[in-house]
C-alpha atoms as a PDB file:
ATOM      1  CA  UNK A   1      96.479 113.325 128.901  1.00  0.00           C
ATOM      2  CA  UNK A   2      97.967 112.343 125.232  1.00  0.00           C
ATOM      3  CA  UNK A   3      99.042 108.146 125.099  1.00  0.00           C
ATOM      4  CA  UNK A   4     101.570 106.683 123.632  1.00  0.00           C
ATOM      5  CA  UNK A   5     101.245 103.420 122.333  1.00  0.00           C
ATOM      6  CA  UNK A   6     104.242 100.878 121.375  1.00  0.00           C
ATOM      7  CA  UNK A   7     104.253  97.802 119.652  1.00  0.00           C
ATOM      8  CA  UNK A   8     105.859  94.981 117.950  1.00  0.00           C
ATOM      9  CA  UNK A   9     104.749  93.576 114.942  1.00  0.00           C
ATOM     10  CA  UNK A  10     103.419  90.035 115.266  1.00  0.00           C
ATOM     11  CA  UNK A  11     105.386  87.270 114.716  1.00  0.00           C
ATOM     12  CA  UNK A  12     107.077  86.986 111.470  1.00  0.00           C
ATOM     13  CA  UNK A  13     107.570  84.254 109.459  1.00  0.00           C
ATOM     14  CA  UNK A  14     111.182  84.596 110.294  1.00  0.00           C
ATOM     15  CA  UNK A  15     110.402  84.329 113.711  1.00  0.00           C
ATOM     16  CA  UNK A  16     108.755  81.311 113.518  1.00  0.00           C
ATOM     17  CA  UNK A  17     111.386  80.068 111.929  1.00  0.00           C
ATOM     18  CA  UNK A  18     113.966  81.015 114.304  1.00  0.00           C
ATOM     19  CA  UNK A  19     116.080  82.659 112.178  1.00  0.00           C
ATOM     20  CA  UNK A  20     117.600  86.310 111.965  1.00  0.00           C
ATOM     21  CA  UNK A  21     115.656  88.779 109.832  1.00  0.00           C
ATOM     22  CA  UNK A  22     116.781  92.374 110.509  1.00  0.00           C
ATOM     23  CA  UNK A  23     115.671  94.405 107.633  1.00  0.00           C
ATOM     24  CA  UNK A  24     114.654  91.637 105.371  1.00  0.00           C
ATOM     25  CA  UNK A  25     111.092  92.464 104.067  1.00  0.00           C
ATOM     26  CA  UNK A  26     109.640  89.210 105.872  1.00  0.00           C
ATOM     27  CA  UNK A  27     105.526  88.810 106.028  1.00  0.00           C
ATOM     28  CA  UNK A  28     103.703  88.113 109.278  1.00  0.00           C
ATOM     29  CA  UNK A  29     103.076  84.342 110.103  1.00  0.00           C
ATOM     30  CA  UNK A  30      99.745  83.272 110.439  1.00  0.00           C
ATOM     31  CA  UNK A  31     100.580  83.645 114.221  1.00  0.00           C
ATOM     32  CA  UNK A  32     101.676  86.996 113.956  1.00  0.00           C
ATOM     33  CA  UNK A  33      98.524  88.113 111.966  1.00  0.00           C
ATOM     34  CA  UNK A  34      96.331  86.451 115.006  1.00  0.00           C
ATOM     35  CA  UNK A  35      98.933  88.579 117.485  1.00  0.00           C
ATOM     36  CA  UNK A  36      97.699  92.209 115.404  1.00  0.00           C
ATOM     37  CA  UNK A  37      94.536  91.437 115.729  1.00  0.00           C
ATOM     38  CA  UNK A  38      94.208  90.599 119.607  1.00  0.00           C
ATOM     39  CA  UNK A  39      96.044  93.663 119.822  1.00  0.00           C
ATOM     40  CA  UNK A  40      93.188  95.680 117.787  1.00  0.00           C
ATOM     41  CA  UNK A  41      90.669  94.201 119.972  1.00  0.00           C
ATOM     42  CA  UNK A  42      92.784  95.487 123.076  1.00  0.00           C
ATOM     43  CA  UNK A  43      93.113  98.707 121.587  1.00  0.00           C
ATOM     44  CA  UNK A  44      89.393  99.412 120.459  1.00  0.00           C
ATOM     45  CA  UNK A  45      88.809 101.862 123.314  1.00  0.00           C
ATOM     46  CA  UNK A  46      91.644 104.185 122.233  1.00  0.00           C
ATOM     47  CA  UNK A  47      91.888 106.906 119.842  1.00  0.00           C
ATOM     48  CA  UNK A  48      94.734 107.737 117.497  1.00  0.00           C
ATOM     49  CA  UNK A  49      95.555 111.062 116.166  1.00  0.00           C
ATOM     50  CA  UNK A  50      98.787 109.813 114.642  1.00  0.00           C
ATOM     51  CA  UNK A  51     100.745 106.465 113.278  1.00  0.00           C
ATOM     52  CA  UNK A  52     104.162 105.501 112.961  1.00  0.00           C
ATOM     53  CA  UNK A  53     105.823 102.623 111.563  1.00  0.00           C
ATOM     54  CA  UNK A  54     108.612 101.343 109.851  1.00  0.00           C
ATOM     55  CA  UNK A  55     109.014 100.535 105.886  1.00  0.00           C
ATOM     56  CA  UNK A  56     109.075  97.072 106.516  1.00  0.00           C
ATOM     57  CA  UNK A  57     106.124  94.891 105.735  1.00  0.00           C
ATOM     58  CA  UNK A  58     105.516  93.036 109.331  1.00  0.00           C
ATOM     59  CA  UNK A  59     105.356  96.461 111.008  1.00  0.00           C
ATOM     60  CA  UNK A  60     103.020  97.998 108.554  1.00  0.00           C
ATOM     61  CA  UNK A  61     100.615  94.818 107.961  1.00  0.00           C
ATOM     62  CA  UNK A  62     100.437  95.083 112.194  1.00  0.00           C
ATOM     63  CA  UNK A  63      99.496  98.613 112.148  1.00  0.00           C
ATOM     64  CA  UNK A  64      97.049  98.065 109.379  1.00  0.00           C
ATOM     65  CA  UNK A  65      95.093  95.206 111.522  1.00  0.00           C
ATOM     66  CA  UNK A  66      95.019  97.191 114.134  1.00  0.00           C
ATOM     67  CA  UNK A  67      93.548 100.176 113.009  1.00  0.00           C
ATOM     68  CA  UNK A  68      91.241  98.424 110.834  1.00  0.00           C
ATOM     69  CA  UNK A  69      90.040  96.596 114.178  1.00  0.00           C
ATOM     70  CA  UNK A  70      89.532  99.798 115.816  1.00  0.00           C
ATOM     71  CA  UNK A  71      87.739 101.429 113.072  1.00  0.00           C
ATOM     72  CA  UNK A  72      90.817 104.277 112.659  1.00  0.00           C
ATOM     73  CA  UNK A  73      91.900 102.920 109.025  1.00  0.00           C
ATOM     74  CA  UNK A  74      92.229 106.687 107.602  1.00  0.00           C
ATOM     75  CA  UNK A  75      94.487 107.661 110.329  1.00  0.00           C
ATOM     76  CA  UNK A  76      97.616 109.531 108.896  1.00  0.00           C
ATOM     77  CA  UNK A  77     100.547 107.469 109.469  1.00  0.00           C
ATOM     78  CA  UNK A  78     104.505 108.153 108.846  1.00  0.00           C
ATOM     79  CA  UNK A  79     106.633 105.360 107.758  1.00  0.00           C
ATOM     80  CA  UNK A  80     109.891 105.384 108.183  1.00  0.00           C
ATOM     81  CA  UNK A  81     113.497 103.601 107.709  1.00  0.00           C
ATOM     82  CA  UNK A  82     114.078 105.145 110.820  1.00  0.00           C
ATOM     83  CA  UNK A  83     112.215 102.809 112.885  1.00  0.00           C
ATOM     84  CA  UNK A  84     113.336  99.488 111.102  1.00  0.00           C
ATOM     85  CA  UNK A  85     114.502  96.572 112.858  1.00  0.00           C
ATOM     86  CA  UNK A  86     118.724  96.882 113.565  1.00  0.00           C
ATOM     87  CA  UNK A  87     120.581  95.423 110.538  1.00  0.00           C
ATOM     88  CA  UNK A  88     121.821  92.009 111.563  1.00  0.00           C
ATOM     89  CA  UNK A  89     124.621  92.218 108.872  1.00  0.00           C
ATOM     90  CA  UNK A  90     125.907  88.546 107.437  1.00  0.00           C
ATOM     91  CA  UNK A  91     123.668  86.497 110.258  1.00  0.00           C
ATOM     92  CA  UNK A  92     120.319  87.764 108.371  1.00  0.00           C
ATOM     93  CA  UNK A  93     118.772  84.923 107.352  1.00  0.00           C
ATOM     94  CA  UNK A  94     120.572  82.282 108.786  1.00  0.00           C
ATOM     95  CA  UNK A  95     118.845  80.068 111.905  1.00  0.00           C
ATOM     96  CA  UNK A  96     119.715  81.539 115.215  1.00  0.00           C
ATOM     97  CA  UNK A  97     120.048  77.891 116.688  1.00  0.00           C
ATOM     98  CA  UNK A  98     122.518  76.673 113.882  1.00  0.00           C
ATOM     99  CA  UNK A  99     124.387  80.089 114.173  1.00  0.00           C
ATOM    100  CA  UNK A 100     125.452  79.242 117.649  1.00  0.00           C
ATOM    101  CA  UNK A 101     126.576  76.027 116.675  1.00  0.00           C
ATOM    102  CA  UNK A 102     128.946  77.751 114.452  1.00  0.00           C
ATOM    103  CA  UNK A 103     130.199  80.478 116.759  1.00  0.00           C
ATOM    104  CA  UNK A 104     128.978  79.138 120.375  1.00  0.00           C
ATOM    105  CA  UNK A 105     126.358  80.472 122.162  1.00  0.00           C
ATOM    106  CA  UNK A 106     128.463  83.183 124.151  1.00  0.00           C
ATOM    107  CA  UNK A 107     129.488  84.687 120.841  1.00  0.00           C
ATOM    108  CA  UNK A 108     125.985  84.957 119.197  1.00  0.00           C
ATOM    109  CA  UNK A 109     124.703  86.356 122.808  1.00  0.00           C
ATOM    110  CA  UNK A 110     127.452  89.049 122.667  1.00  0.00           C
ATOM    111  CA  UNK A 111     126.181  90.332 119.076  1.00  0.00           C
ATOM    112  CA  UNK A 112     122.335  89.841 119.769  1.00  0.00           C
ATOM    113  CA  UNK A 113     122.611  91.460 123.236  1.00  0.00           C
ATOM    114  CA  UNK A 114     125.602  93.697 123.564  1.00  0.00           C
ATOM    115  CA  UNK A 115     124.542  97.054 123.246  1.00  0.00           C
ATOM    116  CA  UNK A 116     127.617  98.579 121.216  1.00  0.00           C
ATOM    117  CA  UNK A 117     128.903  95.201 119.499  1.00  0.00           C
ATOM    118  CA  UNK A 118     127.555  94.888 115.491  1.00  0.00           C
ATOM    119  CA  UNK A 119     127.859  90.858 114.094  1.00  0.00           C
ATOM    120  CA  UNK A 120     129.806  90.843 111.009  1.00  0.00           C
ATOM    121  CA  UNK A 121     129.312  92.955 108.122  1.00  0.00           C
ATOM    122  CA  UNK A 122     130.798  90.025 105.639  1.00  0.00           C
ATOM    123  CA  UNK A 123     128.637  90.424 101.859  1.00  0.00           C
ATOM    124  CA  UNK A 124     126.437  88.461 101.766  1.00  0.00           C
ATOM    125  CA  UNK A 125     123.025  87.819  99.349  1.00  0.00           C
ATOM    126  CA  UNK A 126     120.806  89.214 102.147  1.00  0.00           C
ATOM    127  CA  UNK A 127     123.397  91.723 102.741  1.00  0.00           C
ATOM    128  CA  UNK A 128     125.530  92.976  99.542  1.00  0.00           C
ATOM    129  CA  UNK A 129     126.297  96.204 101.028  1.00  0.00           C
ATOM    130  CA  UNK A 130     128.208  94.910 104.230  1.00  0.00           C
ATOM    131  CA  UNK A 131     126.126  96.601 106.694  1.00  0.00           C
ATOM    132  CA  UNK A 132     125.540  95.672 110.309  1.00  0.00           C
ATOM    133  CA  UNK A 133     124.336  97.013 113.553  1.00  0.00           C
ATOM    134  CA  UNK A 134     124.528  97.137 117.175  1.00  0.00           C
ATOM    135  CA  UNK A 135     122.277  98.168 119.444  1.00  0.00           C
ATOM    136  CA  UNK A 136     124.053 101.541 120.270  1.00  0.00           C
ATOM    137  CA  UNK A 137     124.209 102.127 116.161  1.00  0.00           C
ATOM    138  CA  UNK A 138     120.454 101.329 116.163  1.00  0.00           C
ATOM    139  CA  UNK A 139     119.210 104.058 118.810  1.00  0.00           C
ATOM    140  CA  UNK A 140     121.487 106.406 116.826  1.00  0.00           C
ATOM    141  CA  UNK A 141     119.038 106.488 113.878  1.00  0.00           C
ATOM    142  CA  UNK A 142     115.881 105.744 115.815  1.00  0.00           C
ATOM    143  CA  UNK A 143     116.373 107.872 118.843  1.00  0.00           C
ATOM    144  CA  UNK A 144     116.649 111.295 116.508  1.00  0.00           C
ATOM    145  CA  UNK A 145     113.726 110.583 114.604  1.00  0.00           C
ATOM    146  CA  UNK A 146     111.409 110.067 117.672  1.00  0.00           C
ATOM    147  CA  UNK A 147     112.768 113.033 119.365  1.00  0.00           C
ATOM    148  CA  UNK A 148     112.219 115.074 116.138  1.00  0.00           C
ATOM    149  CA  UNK A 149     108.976 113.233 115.241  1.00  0.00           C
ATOM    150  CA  UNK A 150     107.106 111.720 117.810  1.00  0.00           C
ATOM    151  CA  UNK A 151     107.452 113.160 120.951  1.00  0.00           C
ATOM    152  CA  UNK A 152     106.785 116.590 119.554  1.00  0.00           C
ATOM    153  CA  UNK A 153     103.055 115.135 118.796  1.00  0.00           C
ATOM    154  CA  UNK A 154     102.738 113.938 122.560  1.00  0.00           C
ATOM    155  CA  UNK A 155     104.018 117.795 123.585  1.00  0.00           C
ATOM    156  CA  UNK A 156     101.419 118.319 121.631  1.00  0.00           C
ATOM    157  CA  UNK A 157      98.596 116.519 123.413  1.00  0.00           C
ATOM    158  CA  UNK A 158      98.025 113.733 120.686  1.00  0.00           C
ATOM    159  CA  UNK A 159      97.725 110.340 121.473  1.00  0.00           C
ATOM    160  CA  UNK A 160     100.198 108.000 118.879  1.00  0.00           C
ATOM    161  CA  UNK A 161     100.590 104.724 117.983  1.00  0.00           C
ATOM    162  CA  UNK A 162     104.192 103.364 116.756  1.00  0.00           C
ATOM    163  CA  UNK A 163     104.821 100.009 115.647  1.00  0.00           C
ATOM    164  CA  UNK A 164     108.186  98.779 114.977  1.00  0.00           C
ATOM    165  CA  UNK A 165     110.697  95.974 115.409  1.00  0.00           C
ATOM    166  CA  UNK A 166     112.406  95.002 118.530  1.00  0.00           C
ATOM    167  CA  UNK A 167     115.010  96.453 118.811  1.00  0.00           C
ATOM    168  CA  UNK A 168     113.910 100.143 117.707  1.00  0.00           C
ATOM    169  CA  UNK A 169     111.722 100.047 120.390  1.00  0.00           C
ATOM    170  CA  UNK A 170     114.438  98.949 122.302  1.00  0.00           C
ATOM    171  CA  UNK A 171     116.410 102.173 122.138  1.00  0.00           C
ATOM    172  CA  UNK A 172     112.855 103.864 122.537  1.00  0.00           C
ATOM    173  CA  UNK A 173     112.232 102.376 125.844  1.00  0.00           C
ATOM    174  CA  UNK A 174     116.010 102.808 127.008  1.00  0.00           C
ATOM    175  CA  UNK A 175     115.721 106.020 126.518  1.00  0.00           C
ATOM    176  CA  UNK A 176     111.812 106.326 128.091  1.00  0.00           C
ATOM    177  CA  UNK A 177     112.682 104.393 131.143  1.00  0.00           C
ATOM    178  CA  UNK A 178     115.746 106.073 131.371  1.00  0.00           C
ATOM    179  CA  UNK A 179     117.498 102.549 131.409  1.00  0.00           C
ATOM    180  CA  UNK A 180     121.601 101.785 131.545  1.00  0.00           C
ATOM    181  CA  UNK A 181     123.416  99.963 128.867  1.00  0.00           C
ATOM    182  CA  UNK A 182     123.545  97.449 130.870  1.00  0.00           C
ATOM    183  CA  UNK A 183     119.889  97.327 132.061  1.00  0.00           C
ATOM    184  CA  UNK A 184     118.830  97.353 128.180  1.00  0.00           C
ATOM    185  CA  UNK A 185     120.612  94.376 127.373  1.00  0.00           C
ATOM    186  CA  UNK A 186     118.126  92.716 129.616  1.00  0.00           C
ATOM    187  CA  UNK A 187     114.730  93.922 128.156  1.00  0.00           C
ATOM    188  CA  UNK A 188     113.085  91.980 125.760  1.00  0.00           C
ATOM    189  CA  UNK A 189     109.756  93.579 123.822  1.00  0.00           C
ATOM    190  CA  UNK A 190     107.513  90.857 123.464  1.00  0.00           C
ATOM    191  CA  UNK A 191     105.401  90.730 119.822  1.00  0.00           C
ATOM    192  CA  UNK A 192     102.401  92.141 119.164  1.00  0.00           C
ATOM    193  CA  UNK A 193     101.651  93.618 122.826  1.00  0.00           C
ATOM    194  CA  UNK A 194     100.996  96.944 122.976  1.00  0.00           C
ATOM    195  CA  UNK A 195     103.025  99.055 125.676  1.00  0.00           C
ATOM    196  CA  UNK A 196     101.331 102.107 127.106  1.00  0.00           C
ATOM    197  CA  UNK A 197     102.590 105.397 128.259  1.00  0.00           C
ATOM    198  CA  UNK A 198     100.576 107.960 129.527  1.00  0.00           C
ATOM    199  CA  UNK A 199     102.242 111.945 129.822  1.00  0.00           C
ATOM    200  CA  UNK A 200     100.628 114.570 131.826  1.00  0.00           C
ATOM    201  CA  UNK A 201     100.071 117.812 130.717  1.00  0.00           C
ATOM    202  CA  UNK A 202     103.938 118.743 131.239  1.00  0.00           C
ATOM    203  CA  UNK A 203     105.263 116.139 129.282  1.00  0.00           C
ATOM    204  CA  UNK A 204     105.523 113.665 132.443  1.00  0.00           C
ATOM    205  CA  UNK A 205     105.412 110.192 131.984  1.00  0.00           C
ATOM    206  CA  UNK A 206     102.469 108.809 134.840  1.00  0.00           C
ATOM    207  CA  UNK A 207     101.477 105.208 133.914  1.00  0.00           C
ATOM    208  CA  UNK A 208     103.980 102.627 131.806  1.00  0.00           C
ATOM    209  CA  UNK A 209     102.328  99.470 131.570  1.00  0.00           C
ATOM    210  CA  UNK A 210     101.574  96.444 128.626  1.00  0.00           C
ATOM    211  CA  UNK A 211      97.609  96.491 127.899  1.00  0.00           C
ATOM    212  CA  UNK A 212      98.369  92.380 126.715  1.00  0.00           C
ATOM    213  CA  UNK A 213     100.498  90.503 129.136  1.00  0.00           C
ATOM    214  CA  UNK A 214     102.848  87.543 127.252  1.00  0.00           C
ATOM    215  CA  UNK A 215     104.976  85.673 129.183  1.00  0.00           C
END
């Protein structure tokens, strides 16, 4: 029976600094580094045939610890834009807490959370083309890609390993747990714990459940 692993990179620097990051190219914090590799050690028993990430650096440096940990470092892996975090638009980079301040807290819920509202797509030095994202505009990037991609490797009987951002895996498990909008805007993918799925032989998911439990 193939797996299907998901994960979030560990904590960013951004992150730890409470502020929004989207798809600025923001390391791991020392934190986040620690996160990958508990993660490896989780993961040692499992074999990859196949890796999937994003094309930003957090995602990749998490796969990389990982698979070093578990001895899989030559596994062929797929990066792609695909799977990047959703664009925050003009709040990337600013502090989430001082944000809210500026707009209240119900407005800054309503574009973190709200699955088809984007926050504004003002130009900005973290954002000179004006682009921003919802969650709905998210899963209609990522959601084609894994359909075309990944879950053609699971038909397949190989066991995968994606790590992303989270809110790509987000639409991912939406769609996987067959969730509503509204259900969605409740989940929240912790970092750097991995989220199994195990398919039978017809392409039946059997077991959902995270191998590192964070509160």
């Amino acid at each position: 029976m193939p797996n299907l692993i998901l994960i979030r990179h560990g904590e960013s620097q951004w992150n730890l600094e409470n502020r929004f990051t989207g798809w600025v190219d923001i390391p791991l914090s020392p934190k986040g580094e620690q996160e990958a590799k508990d993660a490896g050690n989780v993961l040692r028993g499992y074999r990859f045939d196949k890796g999937y990430t994003s094309v930003l650096q957090r995602a990749i440096k998490t796969l990389d610890i990982i698979l070093g940990i578990t001895g899989q470092a030559s596994l062929p892996i797929e990066r792609d834009q695909a799977l990047n975090e959703r664009h925050y638009g003009a709040l990337q980079g600013l502090n989430k807490a001082e944000t809210a301040k500026k707009y209240g807290d119900e407005q800054v819920k309503v574009w973190r959370r709200s699955y088809d509202v984007p926050p504004p797509k003002d130009k900005t030095e973290l954002n000179p083309d004006g682009i921003s994202e919802s969650l709905k505009d998210t899963a209609a990037r990522t959601l084609p890609y894994f359909e075309a991609k990944i879950l053609p490797d699971i038909a397949a009987g190989k066991n995968v390993i994606v790590a992303a951002h989270g809110n790509s895996l987000r639409s991912i498990v939406m769609k996987l747990d067959s969730l509503t909008k509204e259900q969605v805007l409740e989940l929240n993918i912790p970092t750097g714990a991995p989220l199994l799925y195990v398919y039978d032989s017809n392409g039946k998911i059997t077991e959902r459940r995270y191998l590192i439990k964070k509160s």
